[in-house]
Structure formats: structure tokens, C-alpha cells
C-alpha atoms as a PDB file:
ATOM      1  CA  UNK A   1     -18.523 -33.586  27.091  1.00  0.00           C
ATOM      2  CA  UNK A   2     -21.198 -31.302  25.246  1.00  0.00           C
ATOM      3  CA  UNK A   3     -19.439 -28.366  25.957  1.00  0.00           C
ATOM      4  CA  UNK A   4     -16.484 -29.708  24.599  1.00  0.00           C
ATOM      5  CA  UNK A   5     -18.098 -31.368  21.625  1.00  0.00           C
ATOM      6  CA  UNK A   6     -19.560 -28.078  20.911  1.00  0.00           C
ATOM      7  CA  UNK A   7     -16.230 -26.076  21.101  1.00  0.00           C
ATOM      8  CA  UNK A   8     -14.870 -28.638  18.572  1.00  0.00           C
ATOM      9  CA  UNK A   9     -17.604 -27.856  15.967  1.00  0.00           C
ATOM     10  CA  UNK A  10     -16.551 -24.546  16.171  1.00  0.00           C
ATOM     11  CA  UNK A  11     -12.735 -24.509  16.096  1.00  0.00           C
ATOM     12  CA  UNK A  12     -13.487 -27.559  12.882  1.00  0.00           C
ATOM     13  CA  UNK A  13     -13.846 -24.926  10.587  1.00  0.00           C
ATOM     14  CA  UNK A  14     -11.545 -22.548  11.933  1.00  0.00           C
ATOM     15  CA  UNK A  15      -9.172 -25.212  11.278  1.00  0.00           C
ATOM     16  CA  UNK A  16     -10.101 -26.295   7.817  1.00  0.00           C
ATOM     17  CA  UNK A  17      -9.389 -23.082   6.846  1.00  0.00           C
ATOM     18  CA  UNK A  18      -6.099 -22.775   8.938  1.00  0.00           C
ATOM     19  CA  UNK A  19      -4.929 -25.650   6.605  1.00  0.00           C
ATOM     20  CA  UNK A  20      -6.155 -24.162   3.545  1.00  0.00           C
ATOM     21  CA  UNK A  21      -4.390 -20.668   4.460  1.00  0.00           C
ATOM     22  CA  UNK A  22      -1.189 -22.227   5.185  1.00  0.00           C
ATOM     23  CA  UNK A  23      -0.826 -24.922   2.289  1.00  0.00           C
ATOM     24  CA  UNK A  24      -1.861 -22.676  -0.209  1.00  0.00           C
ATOM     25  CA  UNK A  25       1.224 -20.040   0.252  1.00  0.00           C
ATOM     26  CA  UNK A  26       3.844 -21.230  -1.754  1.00  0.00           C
ATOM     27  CA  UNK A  27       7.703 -20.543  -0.145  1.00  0.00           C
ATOM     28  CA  UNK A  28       7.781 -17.712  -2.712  1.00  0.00           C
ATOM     29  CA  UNK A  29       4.391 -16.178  -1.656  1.00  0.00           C
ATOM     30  CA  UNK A  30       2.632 -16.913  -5.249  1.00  0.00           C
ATOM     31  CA  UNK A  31      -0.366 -18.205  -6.131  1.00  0.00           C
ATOM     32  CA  UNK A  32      -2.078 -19.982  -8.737  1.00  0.00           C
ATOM     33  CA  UNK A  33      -2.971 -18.704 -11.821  1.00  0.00           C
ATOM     34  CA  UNK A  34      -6.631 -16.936 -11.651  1.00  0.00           C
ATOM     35  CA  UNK A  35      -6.534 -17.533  -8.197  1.00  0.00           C
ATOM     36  CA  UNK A  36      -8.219 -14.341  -7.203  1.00  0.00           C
ATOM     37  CA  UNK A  37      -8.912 -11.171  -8.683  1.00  0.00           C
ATOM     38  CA  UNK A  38      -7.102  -8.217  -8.404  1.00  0.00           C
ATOM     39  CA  UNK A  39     -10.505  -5.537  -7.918  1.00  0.00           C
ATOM     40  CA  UNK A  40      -9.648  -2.139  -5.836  1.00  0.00           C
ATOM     41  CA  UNK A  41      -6.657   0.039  -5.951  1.00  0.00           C
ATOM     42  CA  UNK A  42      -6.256   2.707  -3.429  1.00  0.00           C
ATOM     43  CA  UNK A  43      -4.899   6.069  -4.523  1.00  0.00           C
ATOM     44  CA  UNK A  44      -3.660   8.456  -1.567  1.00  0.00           C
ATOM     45  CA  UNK A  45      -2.366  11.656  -1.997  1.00  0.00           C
ATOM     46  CA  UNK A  46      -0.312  12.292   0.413  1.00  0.00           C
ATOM     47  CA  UNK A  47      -0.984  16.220   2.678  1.00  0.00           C
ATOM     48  CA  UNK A  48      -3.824  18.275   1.481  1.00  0.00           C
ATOM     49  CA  UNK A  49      -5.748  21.159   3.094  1.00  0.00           C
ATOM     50  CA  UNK A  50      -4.338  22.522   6.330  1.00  0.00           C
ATOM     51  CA  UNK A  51      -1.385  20.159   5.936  1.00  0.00           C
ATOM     52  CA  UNK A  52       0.710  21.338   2.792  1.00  0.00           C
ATOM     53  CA  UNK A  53       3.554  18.794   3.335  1.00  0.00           C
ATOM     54  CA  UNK A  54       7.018  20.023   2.195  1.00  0.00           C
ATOM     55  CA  UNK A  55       7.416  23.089   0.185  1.00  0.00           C
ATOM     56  CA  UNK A  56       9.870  23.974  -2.500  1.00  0.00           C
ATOM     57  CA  UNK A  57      10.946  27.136  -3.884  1.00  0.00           C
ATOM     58  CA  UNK A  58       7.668  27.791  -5.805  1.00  0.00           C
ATOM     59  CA  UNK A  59       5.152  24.806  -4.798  1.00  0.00           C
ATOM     60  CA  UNK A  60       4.063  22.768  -2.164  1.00  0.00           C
ATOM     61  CA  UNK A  61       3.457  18.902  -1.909  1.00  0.00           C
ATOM     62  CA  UNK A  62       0.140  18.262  -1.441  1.00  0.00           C
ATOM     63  CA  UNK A  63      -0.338  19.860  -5.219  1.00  0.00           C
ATOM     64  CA  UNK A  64       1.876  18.090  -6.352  1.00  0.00           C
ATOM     65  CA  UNK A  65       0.720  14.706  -5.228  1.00  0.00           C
ATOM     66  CA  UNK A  66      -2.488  15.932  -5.992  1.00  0.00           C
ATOM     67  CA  UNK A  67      -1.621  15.951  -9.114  1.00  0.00           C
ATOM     68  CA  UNK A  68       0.100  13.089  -9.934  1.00  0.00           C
ATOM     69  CA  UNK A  69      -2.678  11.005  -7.904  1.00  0.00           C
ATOM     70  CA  UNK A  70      -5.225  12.424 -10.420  1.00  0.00           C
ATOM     71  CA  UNK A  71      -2.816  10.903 -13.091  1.00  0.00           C
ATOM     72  CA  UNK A  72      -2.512   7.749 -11.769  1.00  0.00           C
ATOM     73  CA  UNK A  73      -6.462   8.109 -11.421  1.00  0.00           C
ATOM     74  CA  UNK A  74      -6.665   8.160 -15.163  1.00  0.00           C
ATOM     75  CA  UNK A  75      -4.206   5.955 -16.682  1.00  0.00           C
ATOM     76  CA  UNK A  76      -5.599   3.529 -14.389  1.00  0.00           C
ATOM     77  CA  UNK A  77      -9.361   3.827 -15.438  1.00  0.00           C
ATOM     78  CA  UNK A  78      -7.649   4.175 -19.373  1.00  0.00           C
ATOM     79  CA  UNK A  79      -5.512   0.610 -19.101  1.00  0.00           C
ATOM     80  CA  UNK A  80      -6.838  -1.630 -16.269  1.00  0.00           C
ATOM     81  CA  UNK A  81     -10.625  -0.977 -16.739  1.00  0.00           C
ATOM     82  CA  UNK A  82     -11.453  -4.218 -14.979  1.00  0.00           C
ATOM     83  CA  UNK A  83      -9.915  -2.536 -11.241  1.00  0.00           C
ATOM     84  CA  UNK A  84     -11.563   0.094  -8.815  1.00  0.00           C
ATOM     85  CA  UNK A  85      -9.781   2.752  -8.564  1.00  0.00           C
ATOM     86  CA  UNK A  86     -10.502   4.900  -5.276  1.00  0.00           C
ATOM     87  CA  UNK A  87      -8.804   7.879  -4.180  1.00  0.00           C
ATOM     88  CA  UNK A  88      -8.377   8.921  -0.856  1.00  0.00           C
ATOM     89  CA  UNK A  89      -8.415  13.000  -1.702  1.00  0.00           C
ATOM     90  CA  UNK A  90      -9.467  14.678  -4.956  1.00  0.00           C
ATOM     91  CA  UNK A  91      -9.122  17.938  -3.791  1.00  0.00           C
ATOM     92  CA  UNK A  92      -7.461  20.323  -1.127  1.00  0.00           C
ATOM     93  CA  UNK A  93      -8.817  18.717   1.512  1.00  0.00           C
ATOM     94  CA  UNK A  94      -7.393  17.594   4.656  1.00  0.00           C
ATOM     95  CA  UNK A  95      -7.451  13.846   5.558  1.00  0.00           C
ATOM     96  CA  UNK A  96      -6.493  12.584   8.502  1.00  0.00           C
ATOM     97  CA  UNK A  97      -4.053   9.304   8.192  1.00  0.00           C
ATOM     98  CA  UNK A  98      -5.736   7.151  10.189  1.00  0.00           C
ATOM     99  CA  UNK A  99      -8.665   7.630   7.995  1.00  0.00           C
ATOM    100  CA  UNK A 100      -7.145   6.985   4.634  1.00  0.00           C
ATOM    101  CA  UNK A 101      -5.845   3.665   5.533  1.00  0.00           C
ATOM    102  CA  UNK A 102      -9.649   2.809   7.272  1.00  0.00           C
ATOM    103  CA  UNK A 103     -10.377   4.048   3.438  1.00  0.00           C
ATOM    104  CA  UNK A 104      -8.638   1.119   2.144  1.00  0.00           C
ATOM    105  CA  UNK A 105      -9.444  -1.550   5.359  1.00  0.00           C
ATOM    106  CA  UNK A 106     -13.184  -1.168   4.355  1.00  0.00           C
ATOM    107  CA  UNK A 107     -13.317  -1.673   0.791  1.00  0.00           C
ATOM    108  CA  UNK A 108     -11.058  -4.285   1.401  1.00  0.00           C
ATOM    109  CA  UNK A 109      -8.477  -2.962  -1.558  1.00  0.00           C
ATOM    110  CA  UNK A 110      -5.785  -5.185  -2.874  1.00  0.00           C
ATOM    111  CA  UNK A 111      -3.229  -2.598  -3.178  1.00  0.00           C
ATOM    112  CA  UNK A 112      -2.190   0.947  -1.043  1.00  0.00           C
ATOM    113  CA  UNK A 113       0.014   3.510  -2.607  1.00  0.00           C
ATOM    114  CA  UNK A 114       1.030   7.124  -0.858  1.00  0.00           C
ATOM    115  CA  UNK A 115       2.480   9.334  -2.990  1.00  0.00           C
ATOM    116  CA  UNK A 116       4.634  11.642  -1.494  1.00  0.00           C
ATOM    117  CA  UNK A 117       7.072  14.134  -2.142  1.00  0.00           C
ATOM    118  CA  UNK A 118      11.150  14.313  -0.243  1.00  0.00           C
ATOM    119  CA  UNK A 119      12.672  16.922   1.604  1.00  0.00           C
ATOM    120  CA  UNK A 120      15.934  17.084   2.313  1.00  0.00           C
ATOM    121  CA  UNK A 121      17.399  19.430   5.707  1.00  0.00           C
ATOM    122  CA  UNK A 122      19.215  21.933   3.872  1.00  0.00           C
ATOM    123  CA  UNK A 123      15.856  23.369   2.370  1.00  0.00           C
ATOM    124  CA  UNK A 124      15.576  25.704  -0.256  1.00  0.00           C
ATOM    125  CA  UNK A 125      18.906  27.161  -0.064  1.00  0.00           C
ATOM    126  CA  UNK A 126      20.874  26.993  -3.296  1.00  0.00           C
ATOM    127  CA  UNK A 127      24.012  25.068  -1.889  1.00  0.00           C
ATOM    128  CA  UNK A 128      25.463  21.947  -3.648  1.00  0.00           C
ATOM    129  CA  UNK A 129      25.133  18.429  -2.733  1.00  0.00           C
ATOM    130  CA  UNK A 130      21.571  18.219  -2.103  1.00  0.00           C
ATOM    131  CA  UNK A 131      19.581  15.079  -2.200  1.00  0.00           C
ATOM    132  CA  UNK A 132      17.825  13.860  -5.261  1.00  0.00           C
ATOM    133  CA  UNK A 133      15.890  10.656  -6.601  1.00  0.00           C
ATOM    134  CA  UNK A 134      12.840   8.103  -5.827  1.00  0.00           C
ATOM    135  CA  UNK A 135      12.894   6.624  -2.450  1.00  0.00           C
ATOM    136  CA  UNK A 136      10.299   3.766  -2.033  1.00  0.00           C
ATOM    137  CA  UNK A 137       8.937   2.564   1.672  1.00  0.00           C
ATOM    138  CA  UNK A 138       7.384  -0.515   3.109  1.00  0.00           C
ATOM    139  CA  UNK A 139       6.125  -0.251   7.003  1.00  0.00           C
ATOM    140  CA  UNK A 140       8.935  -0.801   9.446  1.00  0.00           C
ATOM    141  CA  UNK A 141       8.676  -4.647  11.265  1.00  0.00           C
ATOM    142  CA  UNK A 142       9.044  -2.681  14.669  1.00  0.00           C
ATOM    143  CA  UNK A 143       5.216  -1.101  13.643  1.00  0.00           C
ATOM    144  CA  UNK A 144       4.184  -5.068  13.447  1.00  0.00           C
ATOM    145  CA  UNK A 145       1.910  -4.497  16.070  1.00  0.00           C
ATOM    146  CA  UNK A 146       0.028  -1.922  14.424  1.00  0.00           C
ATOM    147  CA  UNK A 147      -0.416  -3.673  11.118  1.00  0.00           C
ATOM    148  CA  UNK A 148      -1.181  -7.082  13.328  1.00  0.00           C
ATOM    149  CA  UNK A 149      -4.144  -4.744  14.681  1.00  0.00           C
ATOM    150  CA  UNK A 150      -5.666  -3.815  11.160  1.00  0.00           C
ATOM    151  CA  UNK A 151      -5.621  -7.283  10.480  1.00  0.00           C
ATOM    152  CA  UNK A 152      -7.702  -7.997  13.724  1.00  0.00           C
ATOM    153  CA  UNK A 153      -9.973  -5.409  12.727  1.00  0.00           C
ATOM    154  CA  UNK A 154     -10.522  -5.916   9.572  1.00  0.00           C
ATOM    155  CA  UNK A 155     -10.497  -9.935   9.754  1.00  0.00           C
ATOM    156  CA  UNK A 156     -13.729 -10.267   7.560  1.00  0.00           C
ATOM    157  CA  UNK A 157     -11.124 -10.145   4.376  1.00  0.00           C
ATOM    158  CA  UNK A 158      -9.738 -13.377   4.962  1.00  0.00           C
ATOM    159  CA  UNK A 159     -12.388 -14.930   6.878  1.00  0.00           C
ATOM    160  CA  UNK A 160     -16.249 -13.823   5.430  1.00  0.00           C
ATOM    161  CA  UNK A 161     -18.380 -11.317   5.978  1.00  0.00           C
ATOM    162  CA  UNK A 162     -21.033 -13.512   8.365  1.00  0.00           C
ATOM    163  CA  UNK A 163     -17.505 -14.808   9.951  1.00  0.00           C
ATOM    164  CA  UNK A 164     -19.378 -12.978  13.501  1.00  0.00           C
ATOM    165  CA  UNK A 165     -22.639 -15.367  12.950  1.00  0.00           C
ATOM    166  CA  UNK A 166     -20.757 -18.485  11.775  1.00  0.00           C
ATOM    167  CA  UNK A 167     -17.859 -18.647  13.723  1.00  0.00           C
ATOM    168  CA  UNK A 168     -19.716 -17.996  17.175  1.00  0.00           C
ATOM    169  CA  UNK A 169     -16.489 -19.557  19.073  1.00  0.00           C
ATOM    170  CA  UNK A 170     -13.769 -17.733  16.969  1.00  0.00           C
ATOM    171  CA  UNK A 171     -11.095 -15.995  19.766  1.00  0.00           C
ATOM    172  CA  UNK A 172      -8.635 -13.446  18.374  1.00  0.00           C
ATOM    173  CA  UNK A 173      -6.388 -14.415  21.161  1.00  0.00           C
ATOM    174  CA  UNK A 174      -6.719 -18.097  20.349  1.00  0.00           C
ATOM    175  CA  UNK A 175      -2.882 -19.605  18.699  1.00  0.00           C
ATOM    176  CA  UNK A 176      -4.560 -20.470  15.764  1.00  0.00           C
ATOM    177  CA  UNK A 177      -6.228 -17.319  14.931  1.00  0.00           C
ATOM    178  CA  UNK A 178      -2.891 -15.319  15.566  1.00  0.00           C
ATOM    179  CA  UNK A 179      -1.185 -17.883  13.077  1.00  0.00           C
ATOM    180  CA  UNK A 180      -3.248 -16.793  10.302  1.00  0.00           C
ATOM    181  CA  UNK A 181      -3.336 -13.006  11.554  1.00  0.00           C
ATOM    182  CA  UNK A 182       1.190 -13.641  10.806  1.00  0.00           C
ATOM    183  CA  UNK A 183       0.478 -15.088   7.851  1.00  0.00           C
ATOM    184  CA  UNK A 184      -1.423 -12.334   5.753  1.00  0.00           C
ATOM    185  CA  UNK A 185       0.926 -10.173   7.654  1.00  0.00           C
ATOM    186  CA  UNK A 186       4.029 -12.017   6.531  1.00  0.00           C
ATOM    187  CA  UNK A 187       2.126 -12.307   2.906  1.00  0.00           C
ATOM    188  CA  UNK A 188       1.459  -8.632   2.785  1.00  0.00           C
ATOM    189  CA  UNK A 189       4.767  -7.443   3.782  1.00  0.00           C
ATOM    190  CA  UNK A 190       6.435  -9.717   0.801  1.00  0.00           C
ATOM    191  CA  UNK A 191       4.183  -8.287  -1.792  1.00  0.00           C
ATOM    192  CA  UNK A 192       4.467  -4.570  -0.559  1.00  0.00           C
ATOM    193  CA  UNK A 193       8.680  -5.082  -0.794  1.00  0.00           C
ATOM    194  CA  UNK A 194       7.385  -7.141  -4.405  1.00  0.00           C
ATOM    195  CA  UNK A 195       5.702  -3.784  -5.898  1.00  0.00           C
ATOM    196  CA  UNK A 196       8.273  -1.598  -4.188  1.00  0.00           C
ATOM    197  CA  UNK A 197      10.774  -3.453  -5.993  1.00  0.00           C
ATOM    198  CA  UNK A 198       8.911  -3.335  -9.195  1.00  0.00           C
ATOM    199  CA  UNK A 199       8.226   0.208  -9.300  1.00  0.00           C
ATOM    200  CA  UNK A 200      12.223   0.881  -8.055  1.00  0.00           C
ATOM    201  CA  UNK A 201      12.765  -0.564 -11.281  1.00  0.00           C
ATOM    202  CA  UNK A 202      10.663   1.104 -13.524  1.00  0.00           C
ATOM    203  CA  UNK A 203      12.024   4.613 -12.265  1.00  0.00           C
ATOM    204  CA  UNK A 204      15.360   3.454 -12.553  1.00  0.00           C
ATOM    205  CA  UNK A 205      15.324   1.788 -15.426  1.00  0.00           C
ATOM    206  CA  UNK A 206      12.503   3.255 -17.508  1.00  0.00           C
ATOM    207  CA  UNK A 207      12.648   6.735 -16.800  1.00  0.00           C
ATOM    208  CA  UNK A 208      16.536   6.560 -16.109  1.00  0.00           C
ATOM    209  CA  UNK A 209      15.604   8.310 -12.138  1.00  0.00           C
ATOM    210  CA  UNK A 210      18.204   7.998  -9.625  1.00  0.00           C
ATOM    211  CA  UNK A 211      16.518   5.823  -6.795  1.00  0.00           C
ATOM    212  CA  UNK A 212      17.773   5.140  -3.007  1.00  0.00           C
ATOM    213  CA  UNK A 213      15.485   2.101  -3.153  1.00  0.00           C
ATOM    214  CA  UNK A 214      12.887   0.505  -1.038  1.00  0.00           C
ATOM    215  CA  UNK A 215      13.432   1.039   2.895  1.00  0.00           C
ATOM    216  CA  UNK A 216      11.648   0.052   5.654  1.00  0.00           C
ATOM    217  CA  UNK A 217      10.156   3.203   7.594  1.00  0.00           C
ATOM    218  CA  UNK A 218       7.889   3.541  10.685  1.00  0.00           C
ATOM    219  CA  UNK A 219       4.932   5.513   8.676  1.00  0.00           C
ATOM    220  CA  UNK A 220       1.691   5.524  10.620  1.00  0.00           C
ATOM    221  CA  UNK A 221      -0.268   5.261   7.182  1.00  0.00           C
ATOM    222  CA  UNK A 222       0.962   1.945   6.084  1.00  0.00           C
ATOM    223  CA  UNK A 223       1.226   0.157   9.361  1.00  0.00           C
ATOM    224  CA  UNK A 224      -2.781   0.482   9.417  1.00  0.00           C
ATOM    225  CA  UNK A 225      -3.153  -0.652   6.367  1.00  0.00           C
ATOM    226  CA  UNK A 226      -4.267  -3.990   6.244  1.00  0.00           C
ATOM    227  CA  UNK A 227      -3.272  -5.042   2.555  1.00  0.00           C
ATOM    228  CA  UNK A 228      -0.018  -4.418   0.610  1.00  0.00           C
ATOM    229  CA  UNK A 229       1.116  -1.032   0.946  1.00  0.00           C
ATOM    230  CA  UNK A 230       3.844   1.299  -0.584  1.00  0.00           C
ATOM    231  CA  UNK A 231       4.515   5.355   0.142  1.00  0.00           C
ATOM    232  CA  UNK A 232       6.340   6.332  -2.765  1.00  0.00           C
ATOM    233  CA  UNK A 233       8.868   9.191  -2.572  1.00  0.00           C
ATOM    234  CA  UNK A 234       8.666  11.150  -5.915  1.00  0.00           C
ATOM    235  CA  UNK A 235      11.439  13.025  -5.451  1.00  0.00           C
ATOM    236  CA  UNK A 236      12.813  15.880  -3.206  1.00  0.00           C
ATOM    237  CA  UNK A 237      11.123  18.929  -3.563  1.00  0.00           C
ATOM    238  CA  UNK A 238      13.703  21.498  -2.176  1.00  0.00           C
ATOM    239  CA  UNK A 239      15.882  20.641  -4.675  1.00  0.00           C
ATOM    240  CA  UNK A 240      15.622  22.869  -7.709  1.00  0.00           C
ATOM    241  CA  UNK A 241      16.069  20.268 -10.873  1.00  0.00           C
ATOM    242  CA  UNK A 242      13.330  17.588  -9.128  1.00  0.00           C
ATOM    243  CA  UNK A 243      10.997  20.453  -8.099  1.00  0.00           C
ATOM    244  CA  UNK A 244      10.622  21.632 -11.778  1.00  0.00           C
ATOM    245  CA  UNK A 245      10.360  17.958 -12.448  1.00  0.00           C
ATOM    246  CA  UNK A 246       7.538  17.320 -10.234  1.00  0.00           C
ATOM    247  CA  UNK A 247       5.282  20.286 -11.191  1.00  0.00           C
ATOM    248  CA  UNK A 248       6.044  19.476 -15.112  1.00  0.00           C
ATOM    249  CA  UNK A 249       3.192  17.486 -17.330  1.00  0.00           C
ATOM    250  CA  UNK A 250       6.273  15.086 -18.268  1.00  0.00           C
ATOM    251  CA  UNK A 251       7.378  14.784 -14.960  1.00  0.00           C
ATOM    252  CA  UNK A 252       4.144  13.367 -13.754  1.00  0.00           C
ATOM    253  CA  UNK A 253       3.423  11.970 -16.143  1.00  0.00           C
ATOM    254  CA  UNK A 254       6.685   9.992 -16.035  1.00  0.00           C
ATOM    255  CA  UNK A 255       6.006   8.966 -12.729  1.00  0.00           C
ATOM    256  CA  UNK A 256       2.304   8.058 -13.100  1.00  0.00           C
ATOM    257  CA  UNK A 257       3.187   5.903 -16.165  1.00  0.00           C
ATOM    258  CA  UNK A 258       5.733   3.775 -13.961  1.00  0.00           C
ATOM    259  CA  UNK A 259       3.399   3.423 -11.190  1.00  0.00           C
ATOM    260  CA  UNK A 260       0.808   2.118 -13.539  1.00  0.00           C
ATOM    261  CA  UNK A 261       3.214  -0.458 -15.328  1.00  0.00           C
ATOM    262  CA  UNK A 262       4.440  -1.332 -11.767  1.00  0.00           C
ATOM    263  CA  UNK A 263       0.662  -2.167 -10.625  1.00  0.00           C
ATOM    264  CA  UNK A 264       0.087  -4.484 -14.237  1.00  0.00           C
ATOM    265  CA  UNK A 265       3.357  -6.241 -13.420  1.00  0.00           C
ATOM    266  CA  UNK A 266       2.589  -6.754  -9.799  1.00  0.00           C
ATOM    267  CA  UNK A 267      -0.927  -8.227 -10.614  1.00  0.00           C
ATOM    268  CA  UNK A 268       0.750 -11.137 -13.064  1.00  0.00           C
ATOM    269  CA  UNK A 269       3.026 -11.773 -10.841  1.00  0.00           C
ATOM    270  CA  UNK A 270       1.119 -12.354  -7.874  1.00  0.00           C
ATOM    271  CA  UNK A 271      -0.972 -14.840 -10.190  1.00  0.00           C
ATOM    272  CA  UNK A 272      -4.038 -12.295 -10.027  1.00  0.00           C
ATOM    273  CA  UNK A 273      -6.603 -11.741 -12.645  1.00  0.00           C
END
């Protein structure tokens, strides 16, 4: 009877919270008003170093998202002074993917975004028909596993920081704790598709950018991240119009702007502050 006495006091808690987690999502995934504040923004540019990502006629990607990283950087720290910004490269360096989601996991950001530049298979060749626009992703649901494992490790974000010291008795493998492991899962997947969809509009209709929209992909980078994530396709490099496009001031500073209204539209609508 004291053994089991003592194994309720510990799940108690775990429960309380269990009901907390799950009554406070609405069907629509919003939250009250002020409900939490929107603090840390990652920044990843995508390549860098040893790894110069796909290559146009004259450039290469990892300058290019360099770039327009830096941009983001800015207009961030100019409009939204209130949020972190941290970037996961500010120079040629070479990051390894794991690493810049762990990056994000341990300042426990609110938001991931990968900028990235397409490729399409015919290259650089000057032929006709080749591929051209935005192209948005949000992890696959056949990488759940992956994501379900940054959640596991990085379970101090929705639990506390002592969670170790006060919640002596808490299991991972325990039904309850892999309920609220699928539900900031299931949260963070509908708020990566929200900004995906809210920066597919801004490039569409903003900047007037042909977009193939947001897709579901099995990238390594945003299955480990364990918040809402979005890679963000600029546009395809090998083709001659978007490569000037990319490596212009306007260009990317188009596509910083959009990312940047995206990011103050997401936080409203999410009922951050």
C-alpha cells in the first residue's frame, strides 16, 4: 500500500498537468490571448563551409542563404526587438544538421526556419522548361519517430527545468507521458504547416513569386527539431532568372521581408505576445 500510495503522489502531478495540456488546446490549435510569449527565433542557413549546397551558373547556395539569413538577422532585430534572434551560421562555416536543430532544442526556440536554395536535374544547361518558384516544407509524418525523439529529449520545455528532481517517478514509456509527447507533436506540426502557409502567401501574393506550396518532406533537420519548423525553398538556383534573383539586394531582400511579415503574423495568430 505505501508503495502504491507513493507512486500515486507522483503520477498526481503528472496528471494535473496531463489535464491542463490537453484542455487547453483548442480544436484549432490556438491559444489565449497573452498566453505565452513568443522569445527565440532560430535562423539556419542552410550548407556552409565544406558543404556548398547547389551551385548555379555563377554562385553557390550556402552564400546565398548566407546572405539572406543575415537579412532576416536584421529586419528581425529592426521590427520585433522584443524576440531572440539566433543564427545557426554567420559565416562559411560548416555545421553539421544534427547540430543546428540541438541549436534550437536547447534554447528552447519557438520557431525553426532553413533557408535553402532549389535545384532542379537539368542543371545549368540553358534548355527551356526548367523549374522555378518558392517551395515551402514541413517534416514528413513517416520521420514521426524522429521528431517524437526530440521531444523525449528535450522534455524540460513542456515540463520544467527541475522536472528530473520533482517528478522522481516520471516514465517516458508510461501512456500518459507519450500522450503529451503526441500532443506538442501534433501542436507543432499544425503551426509549422500554419507559418508555411503564411509565408506561401506572402511570396505569392506580396512579392507576386510563383510558389509550389508547402509539402511534406523527410528532411533530417526538421524532424529533430523539437518546436515548429519550416525549410524554405528560395528558389532554384540553376535556373538563370531566379539565380540573378537570389544573389540581387532586392531579391533578398524580397524574400527576407516576407519571412519577417510571415513570423509577425504567425505570432498573433498563435495568440503569442
Amino acid at each position: 500500500m505505501i508503495r502504491n500510495a507513493k507512486r500515486l503522489n507522483v503520477l498526481r502531478p503528472l496528471t494535473l498537468f496531463l489535464f491542463f495540456i490537453l484542455t487547453s488546446f483548442t480544436v484549432d490549435d490556438e491559444l489565449p490571448e497573452s498566453s505565452f510569449k513568443f522569445r527565440t527565433v532560430v535562423i539556419d542557413a542552410g550548407h556552409g563551409g565544406k558543404d556548398p549546397g547547389a551551385h548555379g551558373s555563377y554562385s553557390f547556395e550556402k552564400n546565398v542563404t548566407l546572405a539572406i539569413a543575415k537579412k532576416v538577422e536584421r529586419l528581425l532585430k529592426k521590427n520585433m526587438q522584443d524576440v531572440n534572434v539566433v543564427m545557426t551560421r554567420t559565416t562559411d562555416k560548416f555545421v553539421e544538421l544534427n547540430k543546428r536543430a540541438k541549436i534550437a532544442n536547447q534554447i528552447n526556440a519557438n520557431l525553426f526556419i532553413s533557408i535553402h536554395c532549389n535545384s532542379s536535374p537539368e542543371g545549368t544547361a540553358k534548355i527551356a522548361h526548367k523549374e522555378k518558384g518558392v517551395m515551402l516544407l514541413v517534416y514528413g509524418f513517416h520521420r514521426k519517430e524522429e521528431q517524437m525523439e526530440a521531444l523525449r529529449e528535450n522534455a524540460s520545455i513542456y515540463i520544467e527545468k527541475d522536472y528530473k528532481k520533482n517528478y522522481a517517478g516520471y516514465d517516458e514509456k508510461d501512456p500518459a507521458s507519450m500522450i503529451i509527447l503526441n500532443t506538442f507533436m501534433q501542436k507543432y506540426r499544425k503551426q509549422s504547416i500554419l507559418f508555411g502557409d503564411l509565408l506561401n502567401d506572402q511570396f505569392k501574393n506580396n512579392d507576386g513569386r510563383k510558389s509550389r506550396g508547402v509539402k511534406e518532406q523527410g528532411v533530417l533537420v526538421l524532424a529533430h527539431s523539437a518546436m515548429p519548423a519550416v525549410l524554405v525553398e528560395t528558389g532554384y538556383i540553376n535556373n538563370n532568372i531566379e539565380e540573378k534573383y537570389l544573389n540581387s539586394e532586392d531579391g533578398q531582400n524580397a524574400i527576407a521581408s516576407s519571412i519577417v511579415r510571415a513570423i509577425k503574423i504567425y505570432r498573433k495568430g498563435i495568440g503569442a505576445r
